[in-house]
N, C-alpha and C. Protein backbone atom coordinates (compact mmCIF):
# COMPACT_ATOMS: atom_id res chain seq x y z
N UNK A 1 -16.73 112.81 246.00
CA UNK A 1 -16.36 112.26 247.29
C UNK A 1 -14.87 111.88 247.33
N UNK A 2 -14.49 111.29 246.36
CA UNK A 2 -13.10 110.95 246.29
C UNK A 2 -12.47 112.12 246.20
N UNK A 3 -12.12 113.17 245.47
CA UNK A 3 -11.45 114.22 245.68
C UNK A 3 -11.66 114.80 246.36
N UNK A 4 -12.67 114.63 247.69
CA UNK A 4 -12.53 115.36 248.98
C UNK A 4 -10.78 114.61 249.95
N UNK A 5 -11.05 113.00 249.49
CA UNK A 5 -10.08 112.39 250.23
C UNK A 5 -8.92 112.08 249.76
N UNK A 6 -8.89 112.30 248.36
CA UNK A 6 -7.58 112.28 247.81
C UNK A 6 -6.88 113.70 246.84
N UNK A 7 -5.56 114.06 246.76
CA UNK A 7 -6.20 115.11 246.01
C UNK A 7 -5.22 115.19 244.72
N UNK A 8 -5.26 115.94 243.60
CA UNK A 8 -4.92 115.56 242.31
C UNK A 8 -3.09 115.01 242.26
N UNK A 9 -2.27 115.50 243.21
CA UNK A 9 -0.89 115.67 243.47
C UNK A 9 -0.89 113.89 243.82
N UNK A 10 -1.68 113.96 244.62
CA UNK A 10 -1.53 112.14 244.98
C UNK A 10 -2.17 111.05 244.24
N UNK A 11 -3.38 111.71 243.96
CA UNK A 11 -3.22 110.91 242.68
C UNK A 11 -2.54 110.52 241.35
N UNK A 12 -1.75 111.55 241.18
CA UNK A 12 -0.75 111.17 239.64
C UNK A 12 0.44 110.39 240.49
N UNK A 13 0.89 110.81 241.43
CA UNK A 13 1.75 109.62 242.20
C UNK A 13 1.70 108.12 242.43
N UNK A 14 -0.04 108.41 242.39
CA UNK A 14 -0.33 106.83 242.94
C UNK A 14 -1.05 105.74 241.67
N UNK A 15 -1.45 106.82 240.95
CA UNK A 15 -1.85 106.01 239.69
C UNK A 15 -0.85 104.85 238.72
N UNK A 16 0.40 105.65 238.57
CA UNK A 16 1.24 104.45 237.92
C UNK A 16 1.71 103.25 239.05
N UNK A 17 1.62 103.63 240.43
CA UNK A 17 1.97 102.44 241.13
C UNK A 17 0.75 101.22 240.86
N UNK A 18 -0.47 101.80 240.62
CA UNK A 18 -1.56 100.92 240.44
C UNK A 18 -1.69 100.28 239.38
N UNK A 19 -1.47 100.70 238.24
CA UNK A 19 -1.51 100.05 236.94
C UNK A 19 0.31 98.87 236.92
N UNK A 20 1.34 99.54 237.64
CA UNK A 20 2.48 98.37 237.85
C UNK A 20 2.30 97.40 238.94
N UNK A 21 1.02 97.42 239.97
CA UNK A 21 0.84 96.47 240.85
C UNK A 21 0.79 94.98 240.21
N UNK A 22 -0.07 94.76 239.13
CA UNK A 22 -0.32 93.28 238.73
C UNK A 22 0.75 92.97 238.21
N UNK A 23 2.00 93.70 237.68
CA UNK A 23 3.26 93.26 237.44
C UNK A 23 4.28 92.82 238.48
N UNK A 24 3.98 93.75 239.43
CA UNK A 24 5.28 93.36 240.58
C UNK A 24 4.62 92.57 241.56
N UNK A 25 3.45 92.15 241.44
CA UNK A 25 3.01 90.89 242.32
C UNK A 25 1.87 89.87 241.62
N UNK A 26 3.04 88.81 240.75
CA UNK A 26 2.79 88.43 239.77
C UNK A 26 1.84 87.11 240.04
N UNK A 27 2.27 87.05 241.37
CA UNK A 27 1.90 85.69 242.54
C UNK A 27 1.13 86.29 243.63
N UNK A 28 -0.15 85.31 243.65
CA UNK A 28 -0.94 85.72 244.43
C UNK A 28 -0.06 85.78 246.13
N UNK A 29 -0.82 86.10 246.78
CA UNK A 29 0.23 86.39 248.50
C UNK A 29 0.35 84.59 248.90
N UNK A 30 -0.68 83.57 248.65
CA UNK A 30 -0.05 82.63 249.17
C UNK A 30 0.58 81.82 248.37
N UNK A 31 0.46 81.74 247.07
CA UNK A 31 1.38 81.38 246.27
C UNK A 31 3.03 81.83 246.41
N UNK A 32 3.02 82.91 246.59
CA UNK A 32 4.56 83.91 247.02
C UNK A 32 5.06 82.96 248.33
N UNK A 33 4.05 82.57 249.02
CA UNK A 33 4.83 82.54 250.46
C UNK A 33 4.86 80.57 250.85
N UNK A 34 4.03 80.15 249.77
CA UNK A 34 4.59 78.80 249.51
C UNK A 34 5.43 78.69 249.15
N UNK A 35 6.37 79.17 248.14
CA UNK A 35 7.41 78.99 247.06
C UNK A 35 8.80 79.68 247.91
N UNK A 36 7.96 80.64 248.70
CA UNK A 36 9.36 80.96 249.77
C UNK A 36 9.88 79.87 250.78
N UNK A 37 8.85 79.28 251.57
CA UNK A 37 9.22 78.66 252.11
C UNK A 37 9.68 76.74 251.75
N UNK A 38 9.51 76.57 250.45
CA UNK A 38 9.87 75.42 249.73
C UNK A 38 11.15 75.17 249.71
N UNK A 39 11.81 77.12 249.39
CA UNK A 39 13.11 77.24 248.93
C UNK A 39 14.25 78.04 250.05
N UNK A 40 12.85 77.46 251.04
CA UNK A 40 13.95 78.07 252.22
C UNK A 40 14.09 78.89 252.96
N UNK A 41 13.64 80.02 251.69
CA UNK A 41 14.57 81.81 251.43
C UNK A 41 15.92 81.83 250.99
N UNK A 42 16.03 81.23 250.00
CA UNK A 42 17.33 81.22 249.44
C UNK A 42 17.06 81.44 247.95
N UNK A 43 18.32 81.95 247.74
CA UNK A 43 18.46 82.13 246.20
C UNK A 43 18.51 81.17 245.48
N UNK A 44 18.09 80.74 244.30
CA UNK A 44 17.99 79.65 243.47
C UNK A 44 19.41 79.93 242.86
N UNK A 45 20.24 81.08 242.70
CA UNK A 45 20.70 81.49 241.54
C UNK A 45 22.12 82.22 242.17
N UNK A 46 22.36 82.69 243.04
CA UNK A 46 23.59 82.55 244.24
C UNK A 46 23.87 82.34 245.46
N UNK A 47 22.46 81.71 246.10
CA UNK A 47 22.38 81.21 247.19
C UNK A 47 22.37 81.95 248.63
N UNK A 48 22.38 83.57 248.17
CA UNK A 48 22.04 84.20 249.58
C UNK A 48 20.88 83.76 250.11
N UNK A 49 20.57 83.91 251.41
CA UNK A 49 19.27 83.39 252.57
C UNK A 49 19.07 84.89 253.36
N UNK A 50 17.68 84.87 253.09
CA UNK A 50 17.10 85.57 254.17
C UNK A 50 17.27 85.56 255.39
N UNK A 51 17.59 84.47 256.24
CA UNK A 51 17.75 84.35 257.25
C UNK A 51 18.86 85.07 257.61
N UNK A 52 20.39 85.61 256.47
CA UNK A 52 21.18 86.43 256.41
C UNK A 52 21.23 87.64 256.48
N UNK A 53 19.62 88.53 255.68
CA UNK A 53 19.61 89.69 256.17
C UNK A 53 18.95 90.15 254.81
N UNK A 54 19.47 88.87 253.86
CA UNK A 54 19.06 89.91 252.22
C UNK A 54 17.08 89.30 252.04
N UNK A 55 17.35 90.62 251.31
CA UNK A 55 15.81 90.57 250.79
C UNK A 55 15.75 89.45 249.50
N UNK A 56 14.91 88.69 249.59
CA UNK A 56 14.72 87.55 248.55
C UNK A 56 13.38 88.01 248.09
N UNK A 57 13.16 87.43 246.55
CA UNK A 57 12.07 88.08 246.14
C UNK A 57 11.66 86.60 245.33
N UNK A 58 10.38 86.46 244.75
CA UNK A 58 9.70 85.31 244.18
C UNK A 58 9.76 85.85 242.58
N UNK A 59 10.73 85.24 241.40
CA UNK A 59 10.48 85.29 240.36
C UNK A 59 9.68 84.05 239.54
N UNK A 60 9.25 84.59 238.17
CA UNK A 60 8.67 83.27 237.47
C UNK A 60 9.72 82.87 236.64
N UNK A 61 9.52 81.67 236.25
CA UNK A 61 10.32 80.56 235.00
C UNK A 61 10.32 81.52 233.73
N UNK A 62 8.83 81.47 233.77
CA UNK A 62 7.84 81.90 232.43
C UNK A 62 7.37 83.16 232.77
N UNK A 63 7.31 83.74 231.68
CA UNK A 63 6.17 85.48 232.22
C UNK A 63 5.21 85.44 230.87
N UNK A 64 4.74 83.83 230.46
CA UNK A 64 3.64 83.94 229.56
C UNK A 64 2.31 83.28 231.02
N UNK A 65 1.67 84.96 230.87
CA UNK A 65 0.31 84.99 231.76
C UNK A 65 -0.73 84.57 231.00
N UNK A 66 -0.33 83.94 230.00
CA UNK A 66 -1.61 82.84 229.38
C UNK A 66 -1.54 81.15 229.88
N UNK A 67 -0.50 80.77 230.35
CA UNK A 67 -0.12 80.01 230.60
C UNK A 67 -0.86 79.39 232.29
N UNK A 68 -2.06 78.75 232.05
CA UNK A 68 -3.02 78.21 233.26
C UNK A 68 -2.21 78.18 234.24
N UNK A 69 -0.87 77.58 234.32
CA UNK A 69 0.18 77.15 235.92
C UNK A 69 0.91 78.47 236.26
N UNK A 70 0.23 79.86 235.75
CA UNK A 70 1.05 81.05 235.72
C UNK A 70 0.93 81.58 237.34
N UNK A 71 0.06 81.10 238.06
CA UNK A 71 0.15 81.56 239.05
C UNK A 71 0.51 80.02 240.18
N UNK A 72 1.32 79.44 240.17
CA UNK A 72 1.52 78.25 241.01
C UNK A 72 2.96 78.33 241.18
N UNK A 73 2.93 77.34 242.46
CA UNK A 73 4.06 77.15 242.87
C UNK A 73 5.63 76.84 241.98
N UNK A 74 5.04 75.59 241.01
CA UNK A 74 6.04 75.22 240.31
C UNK A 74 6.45 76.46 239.08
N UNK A 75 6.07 77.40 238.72
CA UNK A 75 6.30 77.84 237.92
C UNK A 75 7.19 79.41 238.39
N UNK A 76 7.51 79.03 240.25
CA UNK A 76 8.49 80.14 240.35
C UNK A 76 9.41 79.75 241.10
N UNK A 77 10.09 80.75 241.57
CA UNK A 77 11.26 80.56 242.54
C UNK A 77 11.78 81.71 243.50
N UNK A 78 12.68 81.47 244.46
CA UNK A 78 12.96 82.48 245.23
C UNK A 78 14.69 82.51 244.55
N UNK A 79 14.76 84.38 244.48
CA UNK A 79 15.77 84.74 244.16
C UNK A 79 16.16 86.39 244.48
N UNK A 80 17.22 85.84 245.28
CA UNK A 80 17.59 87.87 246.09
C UNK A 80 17.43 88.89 244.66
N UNK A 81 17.28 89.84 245.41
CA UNK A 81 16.73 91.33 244.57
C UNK A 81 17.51 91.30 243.17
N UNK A 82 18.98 91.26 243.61
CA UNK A 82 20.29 91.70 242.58
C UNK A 82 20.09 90.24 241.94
N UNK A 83 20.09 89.30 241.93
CA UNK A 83 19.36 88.18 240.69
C UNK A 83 18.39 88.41 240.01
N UNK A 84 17.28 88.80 240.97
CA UNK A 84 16.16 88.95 240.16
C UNK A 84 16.20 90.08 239.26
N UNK A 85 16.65 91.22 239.38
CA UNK A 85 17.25 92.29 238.58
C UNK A 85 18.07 91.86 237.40
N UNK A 86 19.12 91.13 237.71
CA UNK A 86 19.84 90.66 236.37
C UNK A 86 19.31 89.70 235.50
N UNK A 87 18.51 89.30 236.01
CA UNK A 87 17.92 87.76 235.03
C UNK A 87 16.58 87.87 234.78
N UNK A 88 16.17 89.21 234.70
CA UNK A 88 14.70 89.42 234.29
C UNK A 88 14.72 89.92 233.01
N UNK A 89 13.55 89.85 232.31
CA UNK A 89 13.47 90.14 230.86
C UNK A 89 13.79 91.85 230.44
N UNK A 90 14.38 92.66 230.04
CA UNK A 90 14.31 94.02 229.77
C UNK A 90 13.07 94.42 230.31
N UNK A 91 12.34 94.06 229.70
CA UNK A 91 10.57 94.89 230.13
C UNK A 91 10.02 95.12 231.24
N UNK A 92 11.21 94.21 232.34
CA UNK A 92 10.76 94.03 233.67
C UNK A 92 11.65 94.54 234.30
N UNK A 93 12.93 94.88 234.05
CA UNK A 93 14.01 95.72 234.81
C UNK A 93 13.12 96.93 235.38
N UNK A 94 12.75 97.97 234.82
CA UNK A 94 12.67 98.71 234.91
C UNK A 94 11.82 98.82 236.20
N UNK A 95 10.71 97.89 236.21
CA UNK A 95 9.24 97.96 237.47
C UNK A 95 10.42 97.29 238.53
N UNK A 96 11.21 95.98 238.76
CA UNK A 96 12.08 95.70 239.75
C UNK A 96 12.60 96.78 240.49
N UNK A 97 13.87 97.78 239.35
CA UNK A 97 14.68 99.00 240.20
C UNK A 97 13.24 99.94 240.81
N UNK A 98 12.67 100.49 240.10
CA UNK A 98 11.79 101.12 240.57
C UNK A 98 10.81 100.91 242.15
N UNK A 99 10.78 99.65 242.16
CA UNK A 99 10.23 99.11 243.41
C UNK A 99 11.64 99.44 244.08
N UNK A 100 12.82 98.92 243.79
CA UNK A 100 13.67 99.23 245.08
C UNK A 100 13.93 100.30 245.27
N UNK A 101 13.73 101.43 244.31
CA UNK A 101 13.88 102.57 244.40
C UNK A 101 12.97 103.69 245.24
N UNK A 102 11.92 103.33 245.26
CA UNK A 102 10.76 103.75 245.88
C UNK A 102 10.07 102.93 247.43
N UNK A 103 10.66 101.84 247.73
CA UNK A 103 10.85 101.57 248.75
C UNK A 103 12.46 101.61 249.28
N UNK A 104 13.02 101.97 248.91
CA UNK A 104 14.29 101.96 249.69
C UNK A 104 14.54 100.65 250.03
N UNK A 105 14.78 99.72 249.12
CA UNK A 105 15.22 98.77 249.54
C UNK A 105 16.74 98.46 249.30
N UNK A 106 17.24 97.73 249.73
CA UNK A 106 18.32 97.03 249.81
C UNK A 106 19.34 96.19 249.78
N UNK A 107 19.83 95.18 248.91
CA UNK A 107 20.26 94.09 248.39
C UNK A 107 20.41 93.27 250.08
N UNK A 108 21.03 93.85 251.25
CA UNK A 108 21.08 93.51 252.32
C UNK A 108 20.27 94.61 253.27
């Protein structure tokens, strides 16, 4: 049934986005959108604002997911794309560009 509706070309496309989903949305949706609006939409880390035009994104303190407060407010922050890119661990560069790369996103 499924390969009537999907077909092998889209699936190898869509498979690694699925296995990098629990990485690039590390915060549940209302956790993300508490912590946005705590901080404004501003950068913790050079102070651009959304309200400016740039895309702000929700990073963690910590990226130990053993850690019970791993999904809460206090344990993140809002910080534009090009922060969150520079101040993420190596292991995580790579899923960041890739998201902007594949959505076409945009520092502004």
């Amino acid at each position: 049934m499924i390969e009537a509706l999907v077909n092998q070309e889209t699936l190898r496309d869509i498979l690694p986005l699925l296995f990098a989903l629990p990485t690039l949305m590390a915060f549940s949706p209302p956790v993300r959108q508490e912590i946005f609006f705590r901080d404004s939409g501003t950068c913790h880390i050079c102070g651009k604002k959304n309200s400016d035009g740039y895309r702000i994104d929700i990073a963690h303190f910590s990226h130990n997911k053993n850690d019970p407060k791993y999904d809460t407010p206090e344990m993140g922050f809002a910080c534009c794309l090009q922060c969150h890119l520079e101040s993420s661990p190596p292991e995580h560069k790579h899923l960041i560009q890739k998201r902007i790369d594949e959505k076409g996103l945009r520092w502004k």
